[in-house]
PDB file of N, CA and C in Angstrom:
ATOM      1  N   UNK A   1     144.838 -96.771-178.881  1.00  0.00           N
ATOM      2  CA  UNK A   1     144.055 -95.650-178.423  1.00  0.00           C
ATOM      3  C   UNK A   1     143.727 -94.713-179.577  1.00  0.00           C
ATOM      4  N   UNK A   2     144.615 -94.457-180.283  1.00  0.00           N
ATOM      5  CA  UNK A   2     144.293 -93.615-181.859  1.00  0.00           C
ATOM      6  C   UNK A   2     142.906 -93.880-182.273  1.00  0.00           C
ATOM      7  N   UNK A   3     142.893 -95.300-182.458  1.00  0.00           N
ATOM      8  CA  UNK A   3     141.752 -95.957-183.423  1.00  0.00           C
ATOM      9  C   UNK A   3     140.548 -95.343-182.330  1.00  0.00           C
ATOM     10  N   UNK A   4     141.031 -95.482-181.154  1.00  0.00           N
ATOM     11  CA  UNK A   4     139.823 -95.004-180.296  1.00  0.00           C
ATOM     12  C   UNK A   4     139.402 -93.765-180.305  1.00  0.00           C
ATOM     13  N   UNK A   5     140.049 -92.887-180.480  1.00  0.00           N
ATOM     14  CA  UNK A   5     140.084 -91.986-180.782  1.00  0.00           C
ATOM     15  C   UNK A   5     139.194 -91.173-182.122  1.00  0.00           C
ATOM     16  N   UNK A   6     139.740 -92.251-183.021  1.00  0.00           N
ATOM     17  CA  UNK A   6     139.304 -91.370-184.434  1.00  0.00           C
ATOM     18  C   UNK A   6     137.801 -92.201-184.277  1.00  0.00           C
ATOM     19  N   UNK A   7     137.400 -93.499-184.325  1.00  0.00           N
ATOM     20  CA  UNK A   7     136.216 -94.118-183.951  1.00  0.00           C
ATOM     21  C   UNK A   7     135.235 -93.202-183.159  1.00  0.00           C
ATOM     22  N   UNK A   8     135.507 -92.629-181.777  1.00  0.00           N
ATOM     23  CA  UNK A   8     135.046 -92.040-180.871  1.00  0.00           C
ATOM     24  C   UNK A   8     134.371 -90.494-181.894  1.00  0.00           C
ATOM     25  N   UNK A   9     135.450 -89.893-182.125  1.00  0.00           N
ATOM     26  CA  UNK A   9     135.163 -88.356-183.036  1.00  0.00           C
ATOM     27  C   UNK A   9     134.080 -88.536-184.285  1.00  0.00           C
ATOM     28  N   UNK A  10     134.234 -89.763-184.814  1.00  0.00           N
ATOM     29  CA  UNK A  10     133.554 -89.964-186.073  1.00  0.00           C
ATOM     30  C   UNK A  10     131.964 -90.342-185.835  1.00  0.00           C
ATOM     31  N   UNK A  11     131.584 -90.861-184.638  1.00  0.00           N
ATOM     32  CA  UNK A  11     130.647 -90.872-183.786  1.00  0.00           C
ATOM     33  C   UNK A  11     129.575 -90.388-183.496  1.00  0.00           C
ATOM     34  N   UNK A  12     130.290 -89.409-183.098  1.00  0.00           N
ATOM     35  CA  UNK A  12     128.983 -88.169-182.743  1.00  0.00           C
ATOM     36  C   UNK A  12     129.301 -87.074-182.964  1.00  0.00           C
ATOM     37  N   UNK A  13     129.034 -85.629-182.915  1.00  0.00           N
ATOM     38  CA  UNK A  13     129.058 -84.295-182.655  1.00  0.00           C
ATOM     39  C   UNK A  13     128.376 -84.148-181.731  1.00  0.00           C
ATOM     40  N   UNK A  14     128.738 -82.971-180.906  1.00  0.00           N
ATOM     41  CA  UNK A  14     128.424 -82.101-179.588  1.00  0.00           C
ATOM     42  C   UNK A  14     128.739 -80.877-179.749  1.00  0.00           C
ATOM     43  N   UNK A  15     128.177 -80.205-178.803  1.00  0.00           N
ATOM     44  CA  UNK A  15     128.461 -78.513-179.156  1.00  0.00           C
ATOM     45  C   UNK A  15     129.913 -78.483-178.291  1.00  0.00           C
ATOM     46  N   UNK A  16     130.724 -77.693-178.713  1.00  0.00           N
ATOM     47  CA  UNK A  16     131.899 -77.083-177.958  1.00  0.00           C
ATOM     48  C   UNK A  16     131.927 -76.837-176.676  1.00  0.00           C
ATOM     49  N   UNK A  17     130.827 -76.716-175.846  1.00  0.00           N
ATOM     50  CA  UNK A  17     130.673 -76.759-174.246  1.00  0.00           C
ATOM     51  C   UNK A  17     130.878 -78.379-173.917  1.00  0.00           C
ATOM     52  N   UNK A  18     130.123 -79.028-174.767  1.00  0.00           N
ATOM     53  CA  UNK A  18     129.828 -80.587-173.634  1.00  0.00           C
ATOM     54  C   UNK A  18     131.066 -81.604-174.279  1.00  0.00           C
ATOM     55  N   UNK A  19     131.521 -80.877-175.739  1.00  0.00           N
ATOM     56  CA  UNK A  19     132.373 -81.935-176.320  1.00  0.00           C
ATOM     57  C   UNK A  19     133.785 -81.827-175.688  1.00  0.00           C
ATOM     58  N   UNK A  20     133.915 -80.781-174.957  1.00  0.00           N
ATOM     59  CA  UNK A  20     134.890 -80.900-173.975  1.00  0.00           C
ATOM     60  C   UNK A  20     134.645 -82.133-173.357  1.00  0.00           C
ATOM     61  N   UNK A  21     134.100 -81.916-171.906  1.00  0.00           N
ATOM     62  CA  UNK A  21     134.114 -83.394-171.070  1.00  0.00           C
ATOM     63  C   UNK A  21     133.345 -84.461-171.427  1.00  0.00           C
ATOM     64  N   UNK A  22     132.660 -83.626-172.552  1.00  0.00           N
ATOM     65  CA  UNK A  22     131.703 -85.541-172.503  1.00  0.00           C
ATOM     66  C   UNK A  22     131.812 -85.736-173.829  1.00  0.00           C
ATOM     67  N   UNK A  23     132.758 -85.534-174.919  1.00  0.00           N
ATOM     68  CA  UNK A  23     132.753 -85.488-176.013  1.00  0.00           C
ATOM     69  C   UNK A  23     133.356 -86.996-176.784  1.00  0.00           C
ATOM     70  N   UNK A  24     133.842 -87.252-177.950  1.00  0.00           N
ATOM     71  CA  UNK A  24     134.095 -88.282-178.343  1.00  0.00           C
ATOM     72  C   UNK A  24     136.184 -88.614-177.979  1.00  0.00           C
ATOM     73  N   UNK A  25     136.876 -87.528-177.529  1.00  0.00           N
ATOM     74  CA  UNK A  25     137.948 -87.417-177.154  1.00  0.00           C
ATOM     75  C   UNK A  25     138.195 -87.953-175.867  1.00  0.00           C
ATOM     76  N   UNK A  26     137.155 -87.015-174.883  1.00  0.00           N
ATOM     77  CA  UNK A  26     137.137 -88.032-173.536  1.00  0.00           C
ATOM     78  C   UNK A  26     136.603 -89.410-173.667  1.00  0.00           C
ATOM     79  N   UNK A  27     135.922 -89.667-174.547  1.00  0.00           N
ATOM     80  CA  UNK A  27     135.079 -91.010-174.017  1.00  0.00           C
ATOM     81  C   UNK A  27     136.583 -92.053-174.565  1.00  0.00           C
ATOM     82  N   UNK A  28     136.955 -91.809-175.733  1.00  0.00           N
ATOM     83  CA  UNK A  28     138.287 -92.556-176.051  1.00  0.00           C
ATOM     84  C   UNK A  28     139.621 -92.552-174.972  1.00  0.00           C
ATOM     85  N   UNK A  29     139.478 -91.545-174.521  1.00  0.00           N
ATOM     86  CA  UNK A  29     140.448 -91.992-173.294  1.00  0.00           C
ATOM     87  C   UNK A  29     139.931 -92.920-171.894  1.00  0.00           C
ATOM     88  N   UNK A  30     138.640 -92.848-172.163  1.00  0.00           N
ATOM     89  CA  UNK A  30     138.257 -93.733-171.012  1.00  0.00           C
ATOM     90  C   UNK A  30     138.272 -93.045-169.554  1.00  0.00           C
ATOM     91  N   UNK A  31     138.478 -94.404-168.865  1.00  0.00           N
ATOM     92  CA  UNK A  31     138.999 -93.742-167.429  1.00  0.00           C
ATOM     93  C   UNK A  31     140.092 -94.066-167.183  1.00  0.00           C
ATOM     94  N   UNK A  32     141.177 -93.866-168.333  1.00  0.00           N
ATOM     95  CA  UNK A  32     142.429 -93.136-167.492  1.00  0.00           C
ATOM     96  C   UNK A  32     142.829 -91.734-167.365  1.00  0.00           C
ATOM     97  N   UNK A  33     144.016 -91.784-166.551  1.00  0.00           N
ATOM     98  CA  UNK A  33     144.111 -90.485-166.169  1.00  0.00           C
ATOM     99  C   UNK A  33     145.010 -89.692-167.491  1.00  0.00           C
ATOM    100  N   UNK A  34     145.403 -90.361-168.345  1.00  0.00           N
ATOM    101  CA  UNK A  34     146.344 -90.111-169.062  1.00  0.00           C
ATOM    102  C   UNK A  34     146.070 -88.121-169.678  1.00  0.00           C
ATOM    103  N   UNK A  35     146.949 -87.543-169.637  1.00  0.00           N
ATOM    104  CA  UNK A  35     146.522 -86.186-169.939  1.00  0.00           C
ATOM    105  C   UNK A  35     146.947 -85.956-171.774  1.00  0.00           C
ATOM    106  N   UNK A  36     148.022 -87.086-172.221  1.00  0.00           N
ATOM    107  CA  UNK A  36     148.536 -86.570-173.049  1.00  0.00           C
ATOM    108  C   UNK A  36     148.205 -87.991-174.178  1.00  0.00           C
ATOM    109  N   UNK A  37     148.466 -87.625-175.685  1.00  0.00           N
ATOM    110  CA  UNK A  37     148.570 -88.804-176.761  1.00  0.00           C
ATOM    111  C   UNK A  37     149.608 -88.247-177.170  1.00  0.00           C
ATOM    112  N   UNK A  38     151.018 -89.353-177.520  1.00  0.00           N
ATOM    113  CA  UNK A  38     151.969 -89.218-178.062  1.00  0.00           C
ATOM    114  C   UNK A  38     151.887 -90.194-179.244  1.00  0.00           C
ATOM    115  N   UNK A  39     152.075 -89.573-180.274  1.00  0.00           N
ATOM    116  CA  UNK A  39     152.036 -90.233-181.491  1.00  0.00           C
ATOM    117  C   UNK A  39     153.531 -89.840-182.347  1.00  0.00           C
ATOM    118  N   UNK A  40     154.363 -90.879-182.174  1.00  0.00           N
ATOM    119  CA  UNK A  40     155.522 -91.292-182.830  1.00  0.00           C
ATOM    120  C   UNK A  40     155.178 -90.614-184.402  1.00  0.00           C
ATOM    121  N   UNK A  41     156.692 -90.003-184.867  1.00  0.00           N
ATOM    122  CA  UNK A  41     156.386 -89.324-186.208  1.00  0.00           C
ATOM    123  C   UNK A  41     156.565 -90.431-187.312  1.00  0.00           C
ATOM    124  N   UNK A  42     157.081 -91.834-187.064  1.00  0.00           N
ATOM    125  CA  UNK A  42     157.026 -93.116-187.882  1.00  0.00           C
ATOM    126  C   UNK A  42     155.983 -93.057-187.669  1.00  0.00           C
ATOM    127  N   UNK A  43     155.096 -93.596-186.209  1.00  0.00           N
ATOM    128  CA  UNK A  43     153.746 -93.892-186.536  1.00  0.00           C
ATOM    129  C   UNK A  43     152.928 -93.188-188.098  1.00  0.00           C
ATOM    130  N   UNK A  44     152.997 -91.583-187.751  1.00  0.00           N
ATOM    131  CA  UNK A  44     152.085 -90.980-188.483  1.00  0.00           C
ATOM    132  C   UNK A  44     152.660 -91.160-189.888  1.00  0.00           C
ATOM    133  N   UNK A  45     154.160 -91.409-190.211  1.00  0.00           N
ATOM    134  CA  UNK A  45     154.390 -90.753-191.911  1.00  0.00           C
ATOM    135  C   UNK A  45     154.099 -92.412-192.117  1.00  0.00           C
ATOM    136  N   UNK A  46     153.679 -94.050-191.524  1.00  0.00           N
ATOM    137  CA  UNK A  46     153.176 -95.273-191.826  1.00  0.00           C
ATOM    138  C   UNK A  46     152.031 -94.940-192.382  1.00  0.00           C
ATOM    139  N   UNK A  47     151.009 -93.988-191.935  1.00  0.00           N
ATOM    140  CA  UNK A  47     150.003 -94.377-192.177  1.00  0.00           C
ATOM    141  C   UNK A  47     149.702 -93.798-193.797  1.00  0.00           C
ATOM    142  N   UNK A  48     148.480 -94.545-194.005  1.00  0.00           N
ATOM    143  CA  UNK A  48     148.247 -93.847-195.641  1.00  0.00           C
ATOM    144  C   UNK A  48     148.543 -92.698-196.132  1.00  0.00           C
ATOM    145  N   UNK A  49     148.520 -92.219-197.287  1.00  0.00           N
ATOM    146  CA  UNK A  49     148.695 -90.631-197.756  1.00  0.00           C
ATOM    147  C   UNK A  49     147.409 -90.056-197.214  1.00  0.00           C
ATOM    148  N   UNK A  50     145.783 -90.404-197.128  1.00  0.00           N
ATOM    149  CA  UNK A  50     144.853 -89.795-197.623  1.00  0.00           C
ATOM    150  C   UNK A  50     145.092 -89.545-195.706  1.00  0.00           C
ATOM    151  N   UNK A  51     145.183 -90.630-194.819  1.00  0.00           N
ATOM    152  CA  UNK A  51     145.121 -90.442-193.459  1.00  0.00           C
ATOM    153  C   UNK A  51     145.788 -88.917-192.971  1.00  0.00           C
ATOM    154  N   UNK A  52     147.364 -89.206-193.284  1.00  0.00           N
ATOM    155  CA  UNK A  52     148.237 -88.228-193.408  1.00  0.00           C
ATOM    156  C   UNK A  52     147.567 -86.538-193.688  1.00  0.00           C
ATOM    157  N   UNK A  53     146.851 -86.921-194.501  1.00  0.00           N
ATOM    158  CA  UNK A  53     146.658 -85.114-195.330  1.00  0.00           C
ATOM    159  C   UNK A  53     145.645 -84.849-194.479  1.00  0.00           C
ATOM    160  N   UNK A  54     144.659 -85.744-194.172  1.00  0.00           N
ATOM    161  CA  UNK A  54     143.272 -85.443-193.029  1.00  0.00           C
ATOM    162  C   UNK A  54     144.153 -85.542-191.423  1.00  0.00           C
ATOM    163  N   UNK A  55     145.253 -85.926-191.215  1.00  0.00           N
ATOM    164  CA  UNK A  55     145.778 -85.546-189.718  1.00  0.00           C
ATOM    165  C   UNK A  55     146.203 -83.771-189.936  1.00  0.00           C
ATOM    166  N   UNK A  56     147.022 -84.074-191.164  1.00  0.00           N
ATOM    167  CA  UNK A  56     147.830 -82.064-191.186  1.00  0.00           C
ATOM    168  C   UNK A  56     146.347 -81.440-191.249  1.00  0.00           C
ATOM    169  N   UNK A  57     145.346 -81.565-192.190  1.00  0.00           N
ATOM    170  CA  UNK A  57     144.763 -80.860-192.451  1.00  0.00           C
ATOM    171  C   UNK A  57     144.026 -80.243-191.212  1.00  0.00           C
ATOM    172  N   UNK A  58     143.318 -81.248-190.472  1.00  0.00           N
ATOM    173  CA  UNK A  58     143.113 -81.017-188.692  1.00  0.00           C
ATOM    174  C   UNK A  58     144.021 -80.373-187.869  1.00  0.00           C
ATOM    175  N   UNK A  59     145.187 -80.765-187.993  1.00  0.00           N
ATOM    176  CA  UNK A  59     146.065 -79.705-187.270  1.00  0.00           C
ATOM    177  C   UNK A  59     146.039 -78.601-187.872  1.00  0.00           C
ATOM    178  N   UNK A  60     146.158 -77.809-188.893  1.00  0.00           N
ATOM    179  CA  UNK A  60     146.310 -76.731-188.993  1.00  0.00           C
ATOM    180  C   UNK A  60     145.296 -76.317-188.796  1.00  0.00           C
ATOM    181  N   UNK A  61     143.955 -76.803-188.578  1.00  0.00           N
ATOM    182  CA  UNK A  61     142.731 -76.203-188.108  1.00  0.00           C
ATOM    183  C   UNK A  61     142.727 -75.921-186.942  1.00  0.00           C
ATOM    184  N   UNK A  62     143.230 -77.147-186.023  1.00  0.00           N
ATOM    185  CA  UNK A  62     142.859 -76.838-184.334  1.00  0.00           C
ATOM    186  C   UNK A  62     144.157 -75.068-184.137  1.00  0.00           C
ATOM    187  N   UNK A  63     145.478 -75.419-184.898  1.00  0.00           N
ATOM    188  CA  UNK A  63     145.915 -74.133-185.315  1.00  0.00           C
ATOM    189  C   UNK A  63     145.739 -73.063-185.127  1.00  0.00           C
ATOM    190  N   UNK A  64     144.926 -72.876-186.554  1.00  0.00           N
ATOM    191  CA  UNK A  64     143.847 -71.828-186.267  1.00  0.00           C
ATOM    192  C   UNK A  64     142.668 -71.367-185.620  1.00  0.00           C
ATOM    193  N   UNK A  65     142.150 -72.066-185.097  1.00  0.00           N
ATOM    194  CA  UNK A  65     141.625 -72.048-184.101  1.00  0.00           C
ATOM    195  C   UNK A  65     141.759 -71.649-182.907  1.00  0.00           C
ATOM    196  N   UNK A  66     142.878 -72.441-182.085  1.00  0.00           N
ATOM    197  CA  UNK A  66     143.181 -72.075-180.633  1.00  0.00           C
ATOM    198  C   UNK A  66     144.133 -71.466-180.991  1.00  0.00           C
ATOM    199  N   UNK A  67     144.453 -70.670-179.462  1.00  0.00           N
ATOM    200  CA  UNK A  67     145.465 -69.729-179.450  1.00  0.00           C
ATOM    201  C   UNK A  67     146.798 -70.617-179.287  1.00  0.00           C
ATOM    202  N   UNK A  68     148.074 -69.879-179.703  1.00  0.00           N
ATOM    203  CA  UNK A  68     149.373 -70.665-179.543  1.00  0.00           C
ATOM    204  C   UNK A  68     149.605 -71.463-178.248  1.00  0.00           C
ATOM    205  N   UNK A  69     149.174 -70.962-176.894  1.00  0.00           N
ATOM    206  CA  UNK A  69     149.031 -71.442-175.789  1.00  0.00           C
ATOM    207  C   UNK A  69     149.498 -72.757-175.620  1.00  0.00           C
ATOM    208  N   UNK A  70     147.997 -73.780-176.705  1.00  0.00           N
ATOM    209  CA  UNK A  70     147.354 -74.449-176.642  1.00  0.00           C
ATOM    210  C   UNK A  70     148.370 -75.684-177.380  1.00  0.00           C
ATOM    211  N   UNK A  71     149.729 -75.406-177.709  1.00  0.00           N
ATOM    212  CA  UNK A  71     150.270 -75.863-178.070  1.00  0.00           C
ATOM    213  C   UNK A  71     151.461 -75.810-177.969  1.00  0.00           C
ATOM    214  N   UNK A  72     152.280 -75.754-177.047  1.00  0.00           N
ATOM    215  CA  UNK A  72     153.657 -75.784-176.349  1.00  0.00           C
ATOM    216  C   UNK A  72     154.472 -76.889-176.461  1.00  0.00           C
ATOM    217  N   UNK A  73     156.043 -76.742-176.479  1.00  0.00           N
ATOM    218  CA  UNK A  73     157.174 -77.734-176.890  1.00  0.00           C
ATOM    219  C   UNK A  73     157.138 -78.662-175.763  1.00  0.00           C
ATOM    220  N   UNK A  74     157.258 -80.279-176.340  1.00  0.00           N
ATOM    221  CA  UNK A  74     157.386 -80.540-175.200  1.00  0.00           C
ATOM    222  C   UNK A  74     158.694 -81.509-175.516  1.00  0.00           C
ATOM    223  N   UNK A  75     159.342 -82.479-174.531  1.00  0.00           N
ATOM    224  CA  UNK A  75     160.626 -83.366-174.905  1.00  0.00           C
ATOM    225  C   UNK A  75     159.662 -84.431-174.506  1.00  0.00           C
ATOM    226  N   UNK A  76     160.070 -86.025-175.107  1.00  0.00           N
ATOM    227  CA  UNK A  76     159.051 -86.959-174.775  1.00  0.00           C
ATOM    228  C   UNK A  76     160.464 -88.095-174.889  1.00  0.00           C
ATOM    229  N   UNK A  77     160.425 -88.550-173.427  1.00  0.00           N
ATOM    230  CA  UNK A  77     161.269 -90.095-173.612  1.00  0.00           C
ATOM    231  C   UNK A  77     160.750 -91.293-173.351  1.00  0.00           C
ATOM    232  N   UNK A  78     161.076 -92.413-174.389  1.00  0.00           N
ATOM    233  CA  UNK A  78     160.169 -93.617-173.893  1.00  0.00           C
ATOM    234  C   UNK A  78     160.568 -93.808-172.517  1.00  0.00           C
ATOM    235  N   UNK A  79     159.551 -95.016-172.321  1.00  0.00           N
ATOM    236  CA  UNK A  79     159.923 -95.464-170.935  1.00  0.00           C
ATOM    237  C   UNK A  79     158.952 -97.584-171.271  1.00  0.00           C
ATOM    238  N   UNK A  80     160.110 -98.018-170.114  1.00  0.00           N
ATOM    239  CA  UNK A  80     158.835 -99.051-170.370  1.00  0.00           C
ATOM    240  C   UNK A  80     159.526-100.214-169.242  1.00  0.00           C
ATOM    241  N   UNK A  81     158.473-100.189-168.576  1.00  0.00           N
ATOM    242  CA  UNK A  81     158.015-100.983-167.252  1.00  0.00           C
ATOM    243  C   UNK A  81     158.806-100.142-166.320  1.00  0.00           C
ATOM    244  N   UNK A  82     158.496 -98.708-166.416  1.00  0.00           N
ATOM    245  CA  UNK A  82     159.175 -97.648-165.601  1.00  0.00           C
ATOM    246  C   UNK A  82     160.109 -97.432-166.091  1.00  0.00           C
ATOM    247  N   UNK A  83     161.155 -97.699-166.771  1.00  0.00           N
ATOM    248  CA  UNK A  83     162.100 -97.696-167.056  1.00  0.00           C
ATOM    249  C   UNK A  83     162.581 -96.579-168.250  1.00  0.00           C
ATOM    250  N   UNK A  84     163.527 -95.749-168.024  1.00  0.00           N
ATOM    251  CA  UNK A  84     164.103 -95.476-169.710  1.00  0.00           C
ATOM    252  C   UNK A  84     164.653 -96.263-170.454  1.00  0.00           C
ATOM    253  N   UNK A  85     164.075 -96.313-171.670  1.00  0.00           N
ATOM    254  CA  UNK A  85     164.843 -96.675-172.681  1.00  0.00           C
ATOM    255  C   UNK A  85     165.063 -96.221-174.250  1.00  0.00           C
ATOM    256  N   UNK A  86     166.199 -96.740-174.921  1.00  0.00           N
ATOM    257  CA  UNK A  86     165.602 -96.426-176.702  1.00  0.00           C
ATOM    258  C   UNK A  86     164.792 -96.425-176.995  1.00  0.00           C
ATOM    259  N   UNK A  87     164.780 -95.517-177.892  1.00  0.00           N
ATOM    260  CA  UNK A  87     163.179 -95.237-178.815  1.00  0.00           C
ATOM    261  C   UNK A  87     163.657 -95.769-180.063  1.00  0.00           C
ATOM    262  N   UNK A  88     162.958 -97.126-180.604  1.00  0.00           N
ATOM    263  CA  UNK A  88     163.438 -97.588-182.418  1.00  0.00           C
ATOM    264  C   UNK A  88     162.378 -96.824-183.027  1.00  0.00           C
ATOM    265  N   UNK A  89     161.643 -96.127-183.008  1.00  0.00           N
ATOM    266  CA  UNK A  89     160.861 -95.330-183.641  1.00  0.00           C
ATOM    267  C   UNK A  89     161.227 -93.681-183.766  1.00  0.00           C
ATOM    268  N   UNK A  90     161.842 -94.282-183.113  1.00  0.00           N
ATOM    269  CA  UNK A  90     163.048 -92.017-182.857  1.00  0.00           C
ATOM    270  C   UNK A  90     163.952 -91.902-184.480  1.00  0.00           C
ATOM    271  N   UNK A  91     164.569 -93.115-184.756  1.00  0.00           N
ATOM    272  CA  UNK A  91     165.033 -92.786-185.871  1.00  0.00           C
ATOM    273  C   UNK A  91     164.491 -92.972-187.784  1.00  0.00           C
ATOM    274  N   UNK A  92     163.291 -92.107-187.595  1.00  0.00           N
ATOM    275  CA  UNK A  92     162.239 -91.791-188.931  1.00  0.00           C
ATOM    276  C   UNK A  92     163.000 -92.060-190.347  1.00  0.00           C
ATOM    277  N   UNK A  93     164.207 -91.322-189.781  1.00  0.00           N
ATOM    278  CA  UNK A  93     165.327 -91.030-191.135  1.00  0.00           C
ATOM    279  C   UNK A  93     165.577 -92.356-192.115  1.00  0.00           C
ATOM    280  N   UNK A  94     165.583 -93.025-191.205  1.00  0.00           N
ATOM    281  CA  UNK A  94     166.952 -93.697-191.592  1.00  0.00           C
ATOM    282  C   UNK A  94     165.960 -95.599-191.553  1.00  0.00           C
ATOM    283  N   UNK A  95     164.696 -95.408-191.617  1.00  0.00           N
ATOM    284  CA  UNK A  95     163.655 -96.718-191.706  1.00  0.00           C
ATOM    285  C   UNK A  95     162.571 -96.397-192.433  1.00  0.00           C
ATOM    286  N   UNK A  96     162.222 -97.637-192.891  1.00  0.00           N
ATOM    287  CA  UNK A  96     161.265 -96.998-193.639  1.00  0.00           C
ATOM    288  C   UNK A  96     159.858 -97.193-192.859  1.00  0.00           C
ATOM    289  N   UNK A  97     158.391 -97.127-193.176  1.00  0.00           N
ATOM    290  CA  UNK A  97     157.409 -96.947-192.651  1.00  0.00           C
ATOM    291  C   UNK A  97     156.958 -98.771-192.031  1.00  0.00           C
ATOM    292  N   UNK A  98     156.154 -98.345-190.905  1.00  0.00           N
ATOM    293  CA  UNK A  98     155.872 -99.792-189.837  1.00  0.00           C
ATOM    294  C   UNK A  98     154.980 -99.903-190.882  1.00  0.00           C
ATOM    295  N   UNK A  99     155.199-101.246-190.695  1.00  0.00           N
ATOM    296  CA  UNK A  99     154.112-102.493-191.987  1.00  0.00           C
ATOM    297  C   UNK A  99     153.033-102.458-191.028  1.00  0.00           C
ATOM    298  N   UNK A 100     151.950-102.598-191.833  1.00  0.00           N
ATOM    299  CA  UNK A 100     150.616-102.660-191.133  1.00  0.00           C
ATOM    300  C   UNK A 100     150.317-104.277-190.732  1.00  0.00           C
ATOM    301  N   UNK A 101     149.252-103.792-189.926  1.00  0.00           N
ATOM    302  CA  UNK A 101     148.788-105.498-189.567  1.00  0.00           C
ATOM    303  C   UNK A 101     148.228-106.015-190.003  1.00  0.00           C
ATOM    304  N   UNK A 102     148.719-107.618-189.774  1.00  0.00           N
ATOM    305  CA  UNK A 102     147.925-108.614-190.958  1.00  0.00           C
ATOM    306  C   UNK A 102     147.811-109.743-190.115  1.00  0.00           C
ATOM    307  N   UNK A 103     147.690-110.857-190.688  1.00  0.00           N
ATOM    308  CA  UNK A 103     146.738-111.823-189.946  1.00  0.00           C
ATOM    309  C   UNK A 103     148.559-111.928-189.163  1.00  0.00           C
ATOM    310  N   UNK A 104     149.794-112.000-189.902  1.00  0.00           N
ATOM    311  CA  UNK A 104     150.865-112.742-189.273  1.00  0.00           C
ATOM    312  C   UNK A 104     151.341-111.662-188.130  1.00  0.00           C
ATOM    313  N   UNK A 105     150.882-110.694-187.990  1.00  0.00           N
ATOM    314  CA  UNK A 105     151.332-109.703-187.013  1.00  0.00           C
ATOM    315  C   UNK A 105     150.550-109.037-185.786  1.00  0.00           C
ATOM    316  N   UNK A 106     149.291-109.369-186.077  1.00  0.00           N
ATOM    317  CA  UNK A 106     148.459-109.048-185.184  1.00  0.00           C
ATOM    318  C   UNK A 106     147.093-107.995-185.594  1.00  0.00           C
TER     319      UNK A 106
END
């Protein structure tokens, strides 16, 4: 969904009224209902340096931008096929960054 995501934004521009609902954010979520993107902090420190500095750099924009509101603590536990379980991506510390994909991985 990321890729959909950044694909979707890189896309087009819209004015701030329509890029709300009809913008390149909604269209990447599709039609689910999903309200939220959780992005694992392995995920993000895997990806390139240049990716990395253009994710902070965006965050500290949307930042400044919106009010604190707009950005509240939240707790996030995996789950999978309903279920709780471990997160192997919870421990950042102590692994080093997910290998990217290649023909042997997908």
């Amino acid at each position: 969904m990321a890729d959909q995501l950044l694909t979707a934004a890189m896309d087009r521009a819209e004015s701030p009224q329509s890029a709300y609902a009809h913008g390149p954010v909604w269209d990447a979520f599709g039609l689910t209902r999903a309200a939220y993107l959780v992005v694992p902090r392995r995920t993000l420190q895997s990806m390139p340096l240049e990716w990395q500095q253009r994710f902070v750099a965006l965050m500290d924009e949307a930042h400044a931008h919106l009010p604190a509101e707009a950005f509240p603590d939240y707790t996030v536990q995996r789950q999978e096929r309903g279920r709780f379980t471990t997160d192997p991506l919870r421990d950042y510390r102590h692994t080093g960054p997910i290998a990217p994909k290649d023909s042997s991985n997908g």
